[in-house]
C-alpha atoms as a PDB file:
ATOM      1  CA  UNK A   1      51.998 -56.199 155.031  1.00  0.00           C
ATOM      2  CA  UNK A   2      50.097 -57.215 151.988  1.00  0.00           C
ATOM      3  CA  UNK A   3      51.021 -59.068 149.233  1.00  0.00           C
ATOM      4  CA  UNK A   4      52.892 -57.334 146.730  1.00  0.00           C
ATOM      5  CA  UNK A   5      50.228 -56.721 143.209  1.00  0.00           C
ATOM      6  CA  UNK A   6      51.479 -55.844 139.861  1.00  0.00           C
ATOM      7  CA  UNK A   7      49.108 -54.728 137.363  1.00  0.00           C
ATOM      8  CA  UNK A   8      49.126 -55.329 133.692  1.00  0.00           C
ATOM      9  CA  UNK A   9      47.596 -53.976 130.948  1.00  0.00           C
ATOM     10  CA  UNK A  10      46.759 -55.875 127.553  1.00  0.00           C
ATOM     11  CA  UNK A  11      47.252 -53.624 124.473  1.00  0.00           C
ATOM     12  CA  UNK A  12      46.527 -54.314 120.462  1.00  0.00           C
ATOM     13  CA  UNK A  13      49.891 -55.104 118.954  1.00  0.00           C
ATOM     14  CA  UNK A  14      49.147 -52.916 116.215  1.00  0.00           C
ATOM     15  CA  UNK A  15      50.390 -53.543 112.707  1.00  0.00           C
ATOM     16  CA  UNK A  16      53.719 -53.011 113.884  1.00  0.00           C
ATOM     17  CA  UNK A  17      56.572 -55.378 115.313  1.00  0.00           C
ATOM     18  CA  UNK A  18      56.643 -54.499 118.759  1.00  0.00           C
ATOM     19  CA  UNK A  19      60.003 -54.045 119.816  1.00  0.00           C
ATOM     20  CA  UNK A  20      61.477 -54.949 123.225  1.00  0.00           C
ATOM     21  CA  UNK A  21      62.778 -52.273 125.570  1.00  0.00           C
ATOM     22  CA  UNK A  22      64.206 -51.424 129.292  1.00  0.00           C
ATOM     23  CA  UNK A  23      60.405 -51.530 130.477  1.00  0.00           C
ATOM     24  CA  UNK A  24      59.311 -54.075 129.130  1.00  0.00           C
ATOM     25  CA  UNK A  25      59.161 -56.951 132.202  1.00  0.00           C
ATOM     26  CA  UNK A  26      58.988 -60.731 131.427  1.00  0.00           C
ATOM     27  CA  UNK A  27      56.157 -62.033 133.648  1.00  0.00           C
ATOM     28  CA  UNK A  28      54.189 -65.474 134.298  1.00  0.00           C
ATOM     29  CA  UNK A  29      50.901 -66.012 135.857  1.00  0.00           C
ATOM     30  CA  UNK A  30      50.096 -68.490 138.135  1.00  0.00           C
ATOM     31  CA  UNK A  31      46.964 -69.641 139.848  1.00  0.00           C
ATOM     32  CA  UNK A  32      45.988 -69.401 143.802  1.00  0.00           C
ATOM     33  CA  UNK A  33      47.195 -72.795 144.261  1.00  0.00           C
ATOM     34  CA  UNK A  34      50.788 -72.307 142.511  1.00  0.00           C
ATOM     35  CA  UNK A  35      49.996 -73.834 139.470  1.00  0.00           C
ATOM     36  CA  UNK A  36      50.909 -72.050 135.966  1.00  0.00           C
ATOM     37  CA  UNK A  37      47.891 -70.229 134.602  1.00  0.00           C
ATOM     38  CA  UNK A  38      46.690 -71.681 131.000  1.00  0.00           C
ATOM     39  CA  UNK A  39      44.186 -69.172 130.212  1.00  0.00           C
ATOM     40  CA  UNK A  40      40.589 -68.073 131.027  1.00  0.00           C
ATOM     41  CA  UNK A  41      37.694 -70.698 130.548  1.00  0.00           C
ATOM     42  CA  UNK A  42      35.251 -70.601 127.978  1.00  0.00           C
ATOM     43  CA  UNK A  43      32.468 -68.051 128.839  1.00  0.00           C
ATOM     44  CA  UNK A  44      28.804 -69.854 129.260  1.00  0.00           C
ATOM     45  CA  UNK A  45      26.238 -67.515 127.830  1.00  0.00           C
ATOM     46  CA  UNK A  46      23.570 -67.994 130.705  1.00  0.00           C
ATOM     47  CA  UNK A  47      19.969 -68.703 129.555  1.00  0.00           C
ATOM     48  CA  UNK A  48      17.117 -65.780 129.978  1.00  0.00           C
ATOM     49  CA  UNK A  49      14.590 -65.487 132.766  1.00  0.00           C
ATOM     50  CA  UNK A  50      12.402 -63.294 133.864  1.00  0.00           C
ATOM     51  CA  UNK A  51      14.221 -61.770 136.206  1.00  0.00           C
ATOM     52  CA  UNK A  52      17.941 -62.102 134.525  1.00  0.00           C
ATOM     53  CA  UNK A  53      19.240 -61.293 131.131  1.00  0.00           C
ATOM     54  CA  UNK A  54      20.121 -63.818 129.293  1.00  0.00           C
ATOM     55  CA  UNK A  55      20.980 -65.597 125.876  1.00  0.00           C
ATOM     56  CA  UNK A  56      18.044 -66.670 123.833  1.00  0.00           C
ATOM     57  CA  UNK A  57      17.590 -68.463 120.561  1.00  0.00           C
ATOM     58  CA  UNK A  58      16.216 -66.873 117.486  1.00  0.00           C
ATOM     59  CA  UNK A  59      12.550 -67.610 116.713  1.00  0.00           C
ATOM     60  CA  UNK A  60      11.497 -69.362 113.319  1.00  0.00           C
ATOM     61  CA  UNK A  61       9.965 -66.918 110.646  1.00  0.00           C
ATOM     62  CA  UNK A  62       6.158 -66.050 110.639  1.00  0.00           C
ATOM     63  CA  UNK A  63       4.481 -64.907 108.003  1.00  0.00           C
ATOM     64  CA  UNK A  64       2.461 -62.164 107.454  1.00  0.00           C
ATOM     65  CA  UNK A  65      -1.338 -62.461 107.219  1.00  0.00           C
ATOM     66  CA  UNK A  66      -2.411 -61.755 103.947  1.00  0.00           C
ATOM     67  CA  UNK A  67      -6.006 -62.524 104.002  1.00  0.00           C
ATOM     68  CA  UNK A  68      -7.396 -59.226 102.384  1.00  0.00           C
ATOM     69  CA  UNK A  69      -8.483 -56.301 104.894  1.00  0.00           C
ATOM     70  CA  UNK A  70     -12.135 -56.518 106.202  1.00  0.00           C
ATOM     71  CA  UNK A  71     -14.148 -53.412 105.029  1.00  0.00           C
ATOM     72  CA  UNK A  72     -17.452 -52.003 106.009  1.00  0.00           C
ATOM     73  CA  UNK A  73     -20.279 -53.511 105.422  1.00  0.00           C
ATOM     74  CA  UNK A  74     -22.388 -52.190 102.802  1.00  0.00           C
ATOM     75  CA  UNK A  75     -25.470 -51.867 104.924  1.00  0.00           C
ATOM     76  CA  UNK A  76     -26.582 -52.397 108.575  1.00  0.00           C
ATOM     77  CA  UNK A  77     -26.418 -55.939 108.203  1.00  0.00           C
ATOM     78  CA  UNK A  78     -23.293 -57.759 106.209  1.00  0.00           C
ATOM     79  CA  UNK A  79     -23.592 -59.705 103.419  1.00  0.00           C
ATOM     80  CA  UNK A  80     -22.123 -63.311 103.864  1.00  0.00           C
ATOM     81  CA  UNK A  81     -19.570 -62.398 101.954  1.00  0.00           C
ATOM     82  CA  UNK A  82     -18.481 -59.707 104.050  1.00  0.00           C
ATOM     83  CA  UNK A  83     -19.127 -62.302 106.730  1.00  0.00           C
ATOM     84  CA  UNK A  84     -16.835 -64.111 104.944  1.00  0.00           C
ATOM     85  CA  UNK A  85     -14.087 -62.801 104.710  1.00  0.00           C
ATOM     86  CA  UNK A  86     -14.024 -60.875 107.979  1.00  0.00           C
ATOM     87  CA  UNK A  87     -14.291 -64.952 109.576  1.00  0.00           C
ATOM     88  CA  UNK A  88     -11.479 -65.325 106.893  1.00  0.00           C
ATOM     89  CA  UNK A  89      -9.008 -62.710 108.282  1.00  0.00           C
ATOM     90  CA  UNK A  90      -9.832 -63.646 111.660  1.00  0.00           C
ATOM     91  CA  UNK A  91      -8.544 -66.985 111.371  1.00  0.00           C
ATOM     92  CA  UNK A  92      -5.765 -66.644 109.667  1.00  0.00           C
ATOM     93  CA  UNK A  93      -4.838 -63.848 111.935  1.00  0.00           C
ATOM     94  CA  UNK A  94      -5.487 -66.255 114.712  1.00  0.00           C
ATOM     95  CA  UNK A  95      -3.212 -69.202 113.150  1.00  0.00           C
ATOM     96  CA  UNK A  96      -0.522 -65.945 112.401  1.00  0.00           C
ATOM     97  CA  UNK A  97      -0.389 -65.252 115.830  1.00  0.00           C
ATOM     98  CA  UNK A  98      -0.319 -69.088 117.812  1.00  0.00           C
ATOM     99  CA  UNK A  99       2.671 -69.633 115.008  1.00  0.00           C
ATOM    100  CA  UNK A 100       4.453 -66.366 116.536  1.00  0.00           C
ATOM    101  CA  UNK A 101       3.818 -67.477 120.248  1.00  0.00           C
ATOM    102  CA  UNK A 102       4.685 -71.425 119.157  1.00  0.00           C
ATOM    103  CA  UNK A 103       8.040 -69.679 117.643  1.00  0.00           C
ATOM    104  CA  UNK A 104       9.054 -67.884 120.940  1.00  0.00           C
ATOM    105  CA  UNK A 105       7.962 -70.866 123.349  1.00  0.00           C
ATOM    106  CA  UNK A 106      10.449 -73.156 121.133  1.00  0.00           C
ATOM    107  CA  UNK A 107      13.203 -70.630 121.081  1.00  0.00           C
ATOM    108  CA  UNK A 108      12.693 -70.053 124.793  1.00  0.00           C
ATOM    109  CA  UNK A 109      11.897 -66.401 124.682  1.00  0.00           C
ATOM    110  CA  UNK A 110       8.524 -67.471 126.682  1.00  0.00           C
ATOM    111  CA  UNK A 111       6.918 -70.222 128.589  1.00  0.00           C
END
């Protein structure tokens, strides 16, 4: 014969008083080993992998690139200007995006 289980269930209290009545049943938990139960332990949030969900931390803020938009070039050839400031957005869209990547290796999100 098995051992004799009893479940419980854990409801709100509400906002009101609860009162005692003819079912309600006085219990204690104990442990396996016969010792009182204190309580659940603390929940470890695990860390993300690949392959398992996980906790992560939040990335620092990036900022937007704001180098103006490239246009067309006025000709077949661009002006060095043009040249300019296409090399201009480039690089700063460059530095934008290894700050991103830098931000999600530190917080873990990546290797």
């Amino acid at each position: 014969m098995g051992a004799f289980t009893q479940d419980f269930i854990v409801q709100s209290g509400g906002k009101k008083k609860h009162k005692t009545g003819a079912m309600d049943v006085p219990a204690r938990l104990w442990n396996p080993d016969g010792t009182p139960f204190a309580g659940g332990s603390a929940y470890t949030l695990p860390a993300a992998t690949p392959a398992a969900l996980g906790g992560v931390k939040k990335g620092a803020a990036v900022a937007a690139v704001s180098a103006a938009d490239a246009t067309a070039a006025a000709g077949n050839t661009p002006t060095k200007a043009e040249f300019d400031a296409m090399v201009a957005e480039l690089n700063e869209t460059k530095k934008q995006l290894n700050a991103a990547l830098g931000s999600l290796k530190a917080a873990g999100v990546i290797g």
